[in-house]
N, C-alpha and C. Protein backbone atom coordinates (compact mmCIF):
# COMPACT_ATOMS: atom_id res chain seq x y z
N UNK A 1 25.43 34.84 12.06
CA UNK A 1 24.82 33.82 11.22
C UNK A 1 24.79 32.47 11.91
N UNK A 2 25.72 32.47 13.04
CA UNK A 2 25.57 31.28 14.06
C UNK A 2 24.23 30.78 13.87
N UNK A 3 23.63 29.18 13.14
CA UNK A 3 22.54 28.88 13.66
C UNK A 3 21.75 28.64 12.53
N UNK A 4 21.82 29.64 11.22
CA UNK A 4 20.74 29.57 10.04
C UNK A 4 21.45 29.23 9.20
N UNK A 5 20.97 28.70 8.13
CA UNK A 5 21.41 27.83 6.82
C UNK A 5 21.17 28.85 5.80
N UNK A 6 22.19 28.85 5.04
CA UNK A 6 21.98 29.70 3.48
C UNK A 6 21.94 28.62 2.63
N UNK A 7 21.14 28.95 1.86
CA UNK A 7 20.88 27.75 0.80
C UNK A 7 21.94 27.99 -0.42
N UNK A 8 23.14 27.40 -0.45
CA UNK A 8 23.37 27.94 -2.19
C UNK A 8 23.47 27.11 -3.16
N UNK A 9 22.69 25.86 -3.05
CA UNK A 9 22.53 25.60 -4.22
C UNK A 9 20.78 25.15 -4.19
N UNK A 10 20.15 24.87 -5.10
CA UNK A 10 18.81 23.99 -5.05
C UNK A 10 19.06 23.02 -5.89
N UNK A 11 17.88 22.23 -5.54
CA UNK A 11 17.86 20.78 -6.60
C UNK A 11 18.18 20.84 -8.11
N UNK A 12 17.72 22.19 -8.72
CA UNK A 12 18.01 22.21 -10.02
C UNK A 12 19.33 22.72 -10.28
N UNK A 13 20.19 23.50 -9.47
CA UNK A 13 21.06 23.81 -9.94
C UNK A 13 22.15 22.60 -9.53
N UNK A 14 21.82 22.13 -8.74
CA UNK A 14 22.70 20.78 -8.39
C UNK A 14 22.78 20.05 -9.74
N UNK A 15 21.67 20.11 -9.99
CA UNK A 15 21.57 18.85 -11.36
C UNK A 15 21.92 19.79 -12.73
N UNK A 16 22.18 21.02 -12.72
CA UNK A 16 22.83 21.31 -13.84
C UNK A 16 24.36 20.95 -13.81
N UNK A 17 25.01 21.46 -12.26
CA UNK A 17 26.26 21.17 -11.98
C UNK A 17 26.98 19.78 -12.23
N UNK A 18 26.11 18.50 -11.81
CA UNK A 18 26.03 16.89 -12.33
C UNK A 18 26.48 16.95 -13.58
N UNK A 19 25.47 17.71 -14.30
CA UNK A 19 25.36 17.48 -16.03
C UNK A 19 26.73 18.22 -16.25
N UNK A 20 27.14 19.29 -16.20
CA UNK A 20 28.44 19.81 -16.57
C UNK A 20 29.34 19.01 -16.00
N UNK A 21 29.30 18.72 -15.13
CA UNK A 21 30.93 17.55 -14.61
C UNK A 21 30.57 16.36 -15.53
N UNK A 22 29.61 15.78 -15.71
CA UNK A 22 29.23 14.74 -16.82
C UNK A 22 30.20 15.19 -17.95
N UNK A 23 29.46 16.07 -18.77
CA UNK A 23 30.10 16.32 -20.09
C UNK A 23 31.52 16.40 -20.01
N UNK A 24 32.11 17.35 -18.50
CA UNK A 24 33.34 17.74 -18.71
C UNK A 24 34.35 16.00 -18.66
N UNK A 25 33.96 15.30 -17.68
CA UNK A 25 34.52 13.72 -17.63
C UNK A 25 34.23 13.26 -19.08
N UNK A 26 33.19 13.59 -19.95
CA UNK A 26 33.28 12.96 -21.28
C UNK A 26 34.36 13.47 -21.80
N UNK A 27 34.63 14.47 -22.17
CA UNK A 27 35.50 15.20 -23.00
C UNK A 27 36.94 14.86 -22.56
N UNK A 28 37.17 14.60 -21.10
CA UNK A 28 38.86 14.72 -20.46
C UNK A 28 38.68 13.11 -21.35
N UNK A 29 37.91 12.12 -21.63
CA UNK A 29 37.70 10.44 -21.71
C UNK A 29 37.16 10.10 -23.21
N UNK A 30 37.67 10.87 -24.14
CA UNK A 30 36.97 10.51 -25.26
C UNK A 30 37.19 8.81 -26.15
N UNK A 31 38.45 9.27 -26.02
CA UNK A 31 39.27 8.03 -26.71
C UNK A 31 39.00 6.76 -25.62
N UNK A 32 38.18 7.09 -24.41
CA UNK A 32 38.46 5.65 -23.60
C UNK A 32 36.93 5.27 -23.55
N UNK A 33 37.03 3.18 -23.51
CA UNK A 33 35.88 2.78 -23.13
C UNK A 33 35.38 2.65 -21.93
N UNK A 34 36.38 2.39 -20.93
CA UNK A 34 35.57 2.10 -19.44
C UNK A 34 36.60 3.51 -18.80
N UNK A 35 35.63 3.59 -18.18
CA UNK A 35 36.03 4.79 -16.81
C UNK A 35 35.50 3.62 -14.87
N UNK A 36 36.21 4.32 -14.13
CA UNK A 36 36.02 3.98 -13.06
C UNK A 36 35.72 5.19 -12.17
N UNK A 37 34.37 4.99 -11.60
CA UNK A 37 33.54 6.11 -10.75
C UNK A 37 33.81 5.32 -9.09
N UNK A 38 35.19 6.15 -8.80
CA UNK A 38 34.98 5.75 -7.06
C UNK A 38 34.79 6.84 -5.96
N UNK A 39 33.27 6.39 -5.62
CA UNK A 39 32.92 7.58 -5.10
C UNK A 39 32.96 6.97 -3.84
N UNK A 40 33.48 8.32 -2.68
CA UNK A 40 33.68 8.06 -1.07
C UNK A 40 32.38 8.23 -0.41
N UNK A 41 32.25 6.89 0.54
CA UNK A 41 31.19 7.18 0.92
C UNK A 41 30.37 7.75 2.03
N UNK A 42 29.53 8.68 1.92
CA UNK A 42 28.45 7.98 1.24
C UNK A 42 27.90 9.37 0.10
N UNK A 43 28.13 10.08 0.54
CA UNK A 43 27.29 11.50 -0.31
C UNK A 43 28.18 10.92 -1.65
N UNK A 44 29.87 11.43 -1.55
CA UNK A 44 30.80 11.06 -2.54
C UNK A 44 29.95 10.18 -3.46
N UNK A 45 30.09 9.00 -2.85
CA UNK A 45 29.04 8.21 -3.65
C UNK A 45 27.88 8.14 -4.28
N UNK A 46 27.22 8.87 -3.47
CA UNK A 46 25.41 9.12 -4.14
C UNK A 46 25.61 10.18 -5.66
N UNK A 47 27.04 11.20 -5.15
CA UNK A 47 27.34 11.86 -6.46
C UNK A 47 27.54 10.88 -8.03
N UNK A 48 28.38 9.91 -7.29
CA UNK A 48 28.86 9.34 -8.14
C UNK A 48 28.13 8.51 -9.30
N UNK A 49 26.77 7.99 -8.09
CA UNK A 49 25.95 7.52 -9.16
C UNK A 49 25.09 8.31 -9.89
N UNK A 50 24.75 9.33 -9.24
CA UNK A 50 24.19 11.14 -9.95
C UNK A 50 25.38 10.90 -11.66
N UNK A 51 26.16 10.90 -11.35
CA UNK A 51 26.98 11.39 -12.46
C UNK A 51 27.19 9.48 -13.61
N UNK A 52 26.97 8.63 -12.92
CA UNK A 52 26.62 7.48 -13.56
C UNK A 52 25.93 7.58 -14.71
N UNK A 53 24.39 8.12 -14.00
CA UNK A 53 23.11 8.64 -14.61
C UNK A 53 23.18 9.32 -15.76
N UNK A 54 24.13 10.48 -15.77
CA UNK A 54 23.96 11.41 -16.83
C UNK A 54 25.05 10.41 -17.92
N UNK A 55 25.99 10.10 -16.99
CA UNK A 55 27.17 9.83 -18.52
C UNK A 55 26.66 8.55 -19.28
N UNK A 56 25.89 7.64 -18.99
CA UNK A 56 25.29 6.67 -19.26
C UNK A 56 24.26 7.17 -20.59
N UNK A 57 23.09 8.30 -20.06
CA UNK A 57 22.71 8.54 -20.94
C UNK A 57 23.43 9.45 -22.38
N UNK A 58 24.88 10.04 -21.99
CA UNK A 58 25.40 10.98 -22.79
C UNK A 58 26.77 10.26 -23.65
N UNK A 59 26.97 8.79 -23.35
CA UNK A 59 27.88 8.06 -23.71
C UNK A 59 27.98 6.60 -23.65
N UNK A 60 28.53 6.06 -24.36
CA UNK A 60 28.73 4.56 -24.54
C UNK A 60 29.23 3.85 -23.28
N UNK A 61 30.73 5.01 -22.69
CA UNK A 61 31.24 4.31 -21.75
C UNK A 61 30.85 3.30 -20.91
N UNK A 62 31.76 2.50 -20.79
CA UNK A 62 31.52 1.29 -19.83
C UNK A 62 31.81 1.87 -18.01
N UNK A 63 31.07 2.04 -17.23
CA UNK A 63 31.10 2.65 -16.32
C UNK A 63 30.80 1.71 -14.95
N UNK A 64 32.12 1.49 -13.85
CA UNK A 64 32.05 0.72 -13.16
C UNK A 64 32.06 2.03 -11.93
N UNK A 65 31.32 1.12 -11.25
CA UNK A 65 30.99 1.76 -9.71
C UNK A 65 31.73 1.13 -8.92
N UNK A 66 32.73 2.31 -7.66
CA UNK A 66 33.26 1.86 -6.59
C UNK A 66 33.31 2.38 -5.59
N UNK A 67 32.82 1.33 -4.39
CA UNK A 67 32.34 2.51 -3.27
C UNK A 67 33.73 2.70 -2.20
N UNK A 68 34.47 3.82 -1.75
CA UNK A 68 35.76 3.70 -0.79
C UNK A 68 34.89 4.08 0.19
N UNK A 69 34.59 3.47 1.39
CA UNK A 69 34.51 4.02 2.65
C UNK A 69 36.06 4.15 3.57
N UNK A 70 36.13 5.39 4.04
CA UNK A 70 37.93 5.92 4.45
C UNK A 70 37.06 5.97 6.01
N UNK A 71 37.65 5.35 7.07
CA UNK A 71 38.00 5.60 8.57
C UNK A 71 38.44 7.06 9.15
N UNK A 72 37.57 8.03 8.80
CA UNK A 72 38.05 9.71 8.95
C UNK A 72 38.42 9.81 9.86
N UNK A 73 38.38 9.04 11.48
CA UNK A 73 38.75 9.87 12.72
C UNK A 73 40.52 9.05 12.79
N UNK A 74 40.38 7.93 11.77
CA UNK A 74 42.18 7.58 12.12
C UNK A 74 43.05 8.60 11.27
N UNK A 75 44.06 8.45 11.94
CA UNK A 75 45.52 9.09 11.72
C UNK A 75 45.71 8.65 10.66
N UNK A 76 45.90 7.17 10.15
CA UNK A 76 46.42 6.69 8.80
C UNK A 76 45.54 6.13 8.43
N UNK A 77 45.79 5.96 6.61
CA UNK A 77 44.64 5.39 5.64
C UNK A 77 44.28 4.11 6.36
N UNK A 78 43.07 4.11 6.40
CA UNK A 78 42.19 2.85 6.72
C UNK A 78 41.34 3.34 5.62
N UNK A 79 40.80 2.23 4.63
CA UNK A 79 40.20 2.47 3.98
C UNK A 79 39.42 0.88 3.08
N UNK A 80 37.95 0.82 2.89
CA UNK A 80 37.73 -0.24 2.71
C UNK A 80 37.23 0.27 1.38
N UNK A 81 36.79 -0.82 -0.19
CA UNK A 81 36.44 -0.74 -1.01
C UNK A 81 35.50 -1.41 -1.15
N UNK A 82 34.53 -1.67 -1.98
CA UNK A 82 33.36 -3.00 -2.41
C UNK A 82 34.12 -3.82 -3.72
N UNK A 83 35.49 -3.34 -4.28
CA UNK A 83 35.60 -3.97 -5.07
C UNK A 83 37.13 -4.59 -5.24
N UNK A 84 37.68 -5.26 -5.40
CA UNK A 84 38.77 -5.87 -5.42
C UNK A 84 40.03 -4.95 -6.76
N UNK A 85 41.18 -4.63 -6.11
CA UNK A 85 41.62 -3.63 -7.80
C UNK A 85 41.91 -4.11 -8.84
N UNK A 86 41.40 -5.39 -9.16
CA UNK A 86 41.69 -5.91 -10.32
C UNK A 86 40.40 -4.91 -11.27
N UNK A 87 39.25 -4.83 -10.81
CA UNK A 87 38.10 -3.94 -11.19
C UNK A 87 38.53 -2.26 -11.68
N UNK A 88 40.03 -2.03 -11.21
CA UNK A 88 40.62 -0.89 -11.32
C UNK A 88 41.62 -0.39 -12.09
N UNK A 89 42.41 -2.12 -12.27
CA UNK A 89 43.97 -1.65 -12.40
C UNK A 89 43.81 -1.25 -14.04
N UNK A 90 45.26 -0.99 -14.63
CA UNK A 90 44.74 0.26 -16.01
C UNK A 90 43.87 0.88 -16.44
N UNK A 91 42.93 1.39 -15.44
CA UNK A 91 42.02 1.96 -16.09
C UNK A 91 41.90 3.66 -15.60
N UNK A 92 40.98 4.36 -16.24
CA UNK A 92 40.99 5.88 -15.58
C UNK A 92 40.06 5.70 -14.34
N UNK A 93 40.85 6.66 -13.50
CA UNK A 93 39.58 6.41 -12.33
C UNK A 93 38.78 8.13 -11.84
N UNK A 94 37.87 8.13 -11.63
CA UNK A 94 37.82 9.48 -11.25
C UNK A 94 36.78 9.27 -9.82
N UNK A 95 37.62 10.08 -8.77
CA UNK A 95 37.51 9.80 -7.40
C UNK A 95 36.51 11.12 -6.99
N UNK A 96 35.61 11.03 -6.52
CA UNK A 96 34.21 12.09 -6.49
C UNK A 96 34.14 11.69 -4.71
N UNK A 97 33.57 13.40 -4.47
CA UNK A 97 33.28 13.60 -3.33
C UNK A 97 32.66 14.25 -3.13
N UNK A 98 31.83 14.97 -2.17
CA UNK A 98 30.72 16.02 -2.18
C UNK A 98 31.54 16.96 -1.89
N UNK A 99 32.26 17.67 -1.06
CA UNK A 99 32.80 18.60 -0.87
C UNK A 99 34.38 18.31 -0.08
N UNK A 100 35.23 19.38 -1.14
CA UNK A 100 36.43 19.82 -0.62
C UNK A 100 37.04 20.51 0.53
N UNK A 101 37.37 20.27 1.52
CA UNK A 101 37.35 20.71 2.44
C UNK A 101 38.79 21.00 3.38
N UNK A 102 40.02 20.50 3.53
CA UNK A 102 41.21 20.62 3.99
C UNK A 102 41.92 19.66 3.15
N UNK A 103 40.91 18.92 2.27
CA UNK A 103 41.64 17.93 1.08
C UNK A 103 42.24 16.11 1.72
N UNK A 104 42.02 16.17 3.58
CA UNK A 104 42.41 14.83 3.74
C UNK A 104 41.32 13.65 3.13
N UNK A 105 40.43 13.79 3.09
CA UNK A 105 39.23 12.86 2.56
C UNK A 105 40.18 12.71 1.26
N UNK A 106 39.85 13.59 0.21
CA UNK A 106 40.25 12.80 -1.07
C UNK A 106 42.17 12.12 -0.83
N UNK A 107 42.55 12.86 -0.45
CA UNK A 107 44.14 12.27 -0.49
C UNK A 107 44.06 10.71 0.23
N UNK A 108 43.01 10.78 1.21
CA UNK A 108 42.79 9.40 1.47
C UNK A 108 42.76 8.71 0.43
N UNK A 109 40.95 9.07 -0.03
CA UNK A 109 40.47 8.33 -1.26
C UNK A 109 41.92 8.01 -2.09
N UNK A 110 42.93 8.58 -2.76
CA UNK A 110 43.43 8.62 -3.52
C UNK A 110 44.69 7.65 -3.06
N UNK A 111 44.87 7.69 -1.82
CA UNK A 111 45.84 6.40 -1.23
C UNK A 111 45.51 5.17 -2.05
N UNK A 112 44.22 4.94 -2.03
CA UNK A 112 43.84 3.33 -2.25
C UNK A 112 44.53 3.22 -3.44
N UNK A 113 44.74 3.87 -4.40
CA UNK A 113 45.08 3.50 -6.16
C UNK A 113 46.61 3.46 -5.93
N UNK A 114 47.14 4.24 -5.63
CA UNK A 114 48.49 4.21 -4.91
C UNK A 114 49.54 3.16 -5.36
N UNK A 115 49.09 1.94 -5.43
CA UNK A 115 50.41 0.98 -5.31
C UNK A 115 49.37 0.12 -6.03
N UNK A 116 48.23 0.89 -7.86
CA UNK A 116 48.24 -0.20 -8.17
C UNK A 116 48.17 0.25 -9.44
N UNK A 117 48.97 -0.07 -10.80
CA UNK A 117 48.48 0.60 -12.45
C UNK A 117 47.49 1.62 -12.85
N UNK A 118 47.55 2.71 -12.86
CA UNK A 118 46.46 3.11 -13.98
C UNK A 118 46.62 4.12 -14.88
N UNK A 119 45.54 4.49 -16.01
CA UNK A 119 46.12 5.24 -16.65
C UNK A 119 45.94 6.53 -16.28
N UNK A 120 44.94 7.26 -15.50
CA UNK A 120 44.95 8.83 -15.15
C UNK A 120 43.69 8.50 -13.85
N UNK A 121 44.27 9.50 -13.04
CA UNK A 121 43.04 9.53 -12.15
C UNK A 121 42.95 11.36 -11.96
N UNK A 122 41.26 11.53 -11.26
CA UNK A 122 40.68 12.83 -11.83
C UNK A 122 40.03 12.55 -9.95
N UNK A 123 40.00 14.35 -10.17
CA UNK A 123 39.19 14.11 -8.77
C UNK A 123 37.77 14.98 -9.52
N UNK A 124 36.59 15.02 -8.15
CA UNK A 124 35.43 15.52 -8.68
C UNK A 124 34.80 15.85 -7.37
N UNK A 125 34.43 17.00 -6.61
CA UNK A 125 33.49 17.69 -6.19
C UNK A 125 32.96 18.80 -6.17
N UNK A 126 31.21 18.57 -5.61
CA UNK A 126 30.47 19.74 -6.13
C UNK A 126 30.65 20.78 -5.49
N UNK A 127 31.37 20.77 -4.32
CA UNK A 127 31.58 21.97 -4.08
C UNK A 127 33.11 21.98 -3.06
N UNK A 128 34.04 23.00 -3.57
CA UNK A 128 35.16 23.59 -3.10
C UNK A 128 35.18 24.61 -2.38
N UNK A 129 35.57 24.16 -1.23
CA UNK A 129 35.53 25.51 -0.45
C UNK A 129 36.99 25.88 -0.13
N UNK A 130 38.11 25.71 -0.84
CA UNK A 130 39.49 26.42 -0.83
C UNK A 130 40.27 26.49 0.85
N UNK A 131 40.02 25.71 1.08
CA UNK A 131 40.73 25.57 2.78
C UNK A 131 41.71 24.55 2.82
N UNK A 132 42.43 24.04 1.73
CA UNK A 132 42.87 23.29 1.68
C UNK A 132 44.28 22.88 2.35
N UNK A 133 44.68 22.20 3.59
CA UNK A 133 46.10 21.57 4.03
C UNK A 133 46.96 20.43 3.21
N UNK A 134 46.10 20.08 2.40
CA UNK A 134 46.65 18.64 1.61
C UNK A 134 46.84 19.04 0.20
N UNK A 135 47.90 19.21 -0.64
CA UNK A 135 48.06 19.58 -2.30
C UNK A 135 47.47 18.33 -2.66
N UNK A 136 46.17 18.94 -2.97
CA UNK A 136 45.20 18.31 -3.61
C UNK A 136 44.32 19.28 -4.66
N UNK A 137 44.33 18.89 -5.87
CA UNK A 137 44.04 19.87 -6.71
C UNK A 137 42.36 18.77 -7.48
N UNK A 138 41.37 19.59 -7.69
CA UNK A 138 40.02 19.39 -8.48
C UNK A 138 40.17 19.66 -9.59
N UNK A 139 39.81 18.30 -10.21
CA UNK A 139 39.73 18.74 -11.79
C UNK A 139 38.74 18.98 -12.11
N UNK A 140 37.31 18.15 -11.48
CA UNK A 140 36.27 18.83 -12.04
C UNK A 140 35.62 19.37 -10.61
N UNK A 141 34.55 20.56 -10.86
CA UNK A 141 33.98 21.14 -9.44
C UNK A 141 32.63 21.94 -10.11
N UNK A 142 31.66 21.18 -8.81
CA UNK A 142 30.90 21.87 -9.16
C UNK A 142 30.67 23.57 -9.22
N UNK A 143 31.01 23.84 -7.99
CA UNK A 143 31.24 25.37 -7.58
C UNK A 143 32.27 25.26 -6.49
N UNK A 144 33.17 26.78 -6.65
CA UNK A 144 33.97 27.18 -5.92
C UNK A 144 33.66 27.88 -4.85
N UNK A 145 33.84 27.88 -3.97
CA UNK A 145 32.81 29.24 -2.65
C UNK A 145 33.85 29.07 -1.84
N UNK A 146 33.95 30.68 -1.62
CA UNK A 146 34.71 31.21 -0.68
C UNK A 146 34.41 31.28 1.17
N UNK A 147 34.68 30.37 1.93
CA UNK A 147 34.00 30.44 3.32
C UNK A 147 35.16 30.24 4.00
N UNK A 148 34.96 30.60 5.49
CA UNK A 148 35.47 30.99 6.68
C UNK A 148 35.33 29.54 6.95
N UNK A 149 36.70 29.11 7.90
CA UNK A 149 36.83 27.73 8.48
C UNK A 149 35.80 27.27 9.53
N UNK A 150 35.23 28.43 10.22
CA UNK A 150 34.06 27.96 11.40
C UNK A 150 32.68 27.66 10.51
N UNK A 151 32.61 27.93 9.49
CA UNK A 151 31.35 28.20 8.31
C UNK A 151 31.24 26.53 7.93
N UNK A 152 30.23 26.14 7.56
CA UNK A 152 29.75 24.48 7.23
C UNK A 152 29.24 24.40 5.96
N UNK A 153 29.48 23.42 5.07
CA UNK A 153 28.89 22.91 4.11
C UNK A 153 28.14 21.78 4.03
N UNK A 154 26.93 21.76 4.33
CA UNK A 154 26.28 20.52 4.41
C UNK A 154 25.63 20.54 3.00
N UNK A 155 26.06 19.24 2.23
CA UNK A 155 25.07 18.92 0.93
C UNK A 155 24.02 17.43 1.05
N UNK A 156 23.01 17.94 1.25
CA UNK A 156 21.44 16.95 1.42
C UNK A 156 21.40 16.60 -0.14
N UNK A 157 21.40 15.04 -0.55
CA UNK A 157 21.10 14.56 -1.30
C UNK A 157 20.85 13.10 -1.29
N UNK A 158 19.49 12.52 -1.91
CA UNK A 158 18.58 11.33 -2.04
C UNK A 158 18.65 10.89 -0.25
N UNK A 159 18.08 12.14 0.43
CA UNK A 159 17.69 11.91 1.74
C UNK A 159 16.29 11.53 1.95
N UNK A 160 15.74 10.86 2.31
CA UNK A 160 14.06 10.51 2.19
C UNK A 160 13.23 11.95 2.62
N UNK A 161 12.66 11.95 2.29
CA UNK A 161 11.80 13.04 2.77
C UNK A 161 11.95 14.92 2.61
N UNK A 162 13.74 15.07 2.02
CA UNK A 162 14.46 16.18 1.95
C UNK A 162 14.50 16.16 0.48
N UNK A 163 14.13 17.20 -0.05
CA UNK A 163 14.51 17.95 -1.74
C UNK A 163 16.20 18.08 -1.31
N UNK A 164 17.19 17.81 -2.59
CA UNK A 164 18.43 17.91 -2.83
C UNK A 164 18.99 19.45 -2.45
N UNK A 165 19.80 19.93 -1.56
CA UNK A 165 19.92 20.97 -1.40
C UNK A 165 21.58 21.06 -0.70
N UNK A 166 22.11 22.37 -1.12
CA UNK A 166 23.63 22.51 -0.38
C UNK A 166 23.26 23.60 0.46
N UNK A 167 23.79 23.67 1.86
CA UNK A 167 23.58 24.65 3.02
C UNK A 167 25.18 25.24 3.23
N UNK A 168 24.86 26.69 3.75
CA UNK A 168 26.15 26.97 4.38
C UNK A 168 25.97 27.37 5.60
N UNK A 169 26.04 27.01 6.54
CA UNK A 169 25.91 27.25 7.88
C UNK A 169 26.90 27.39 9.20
């Protein structure tokens, strides 16, 4: 299979998967007014505002956007935000990523909150692929898929010119 792309998800099923992590973040958040969407960037992120979209139209919540860009090739958290944590502190945060993968990305992501108040934080990606080195557990996911460590997950989304699509290659 060296070489060709399997498609497993398409644009529509992506956007059903959105809508179910939507609802499911409503339901874990009923009793609360603001939620905090910090999505890693950049896919993380593009999810994040994907999932903006739906909960906006499916709820009142007050919904703040935060972008973490994490330094992946360093050893230790380097990690920058767009927003200062006062934008953060007591509040729920739910940390979104496109895909799960040995789990250092989100444990990054999840450094930043680390040493500052809040009341629950949630992780969120659309796709898990169970290879995980870091106890890092998904609360919400789009799909689970079983793949081999040499095997790739590339997820194409709001690429110019590319329909939304997840590859396994």
């Amino acid at each position: 299979m060296a070489g060709s792309q399997l498609l497993i998800l398409d644009k529509k099923q992506i956007q059903q998967k959105i809508n179910r992590i939507a609802y499911q973040i409503l339901e874990d958040n009923l009793n609360e007014k603001e939620i905090v969407l910090a999505g890693i960037w950049d896919r993380g992120y593009k999810l994040a505002l994907r999932l903006k979209k739906v909960l906006s139209k499916i709820s009142d919540l007050k919904i703040t956007m935060l972008k973490i860009e994490l330094d992946r090739q360093n050893s230790k958290l380097v990690a920058n935000t767009d927003l200062d944590e006062v934008h953060w502190r007591n509040k729920v945060i739910i940390l979104v990523d496109d895909v799960l993968n040995s789990g250092k990305t989100l444990a990054y992501g999840l450094g930043v909150f680390l040493n500052t108040p809040h009341k629950k934080i949630r992780t969120v990606v659309l796709v898990d692929r169970s290879h995980k080195i870091f106890p890092i557990a998904t609360d919400f996911v789009g799909l689970e898929l079983a793949t081999v460590l040499k095997e790739h997950v590339d997820v194409v989304m709001d690429v110019d010119g590319e329909e939304d699509r997840v590859y396994l290659s």
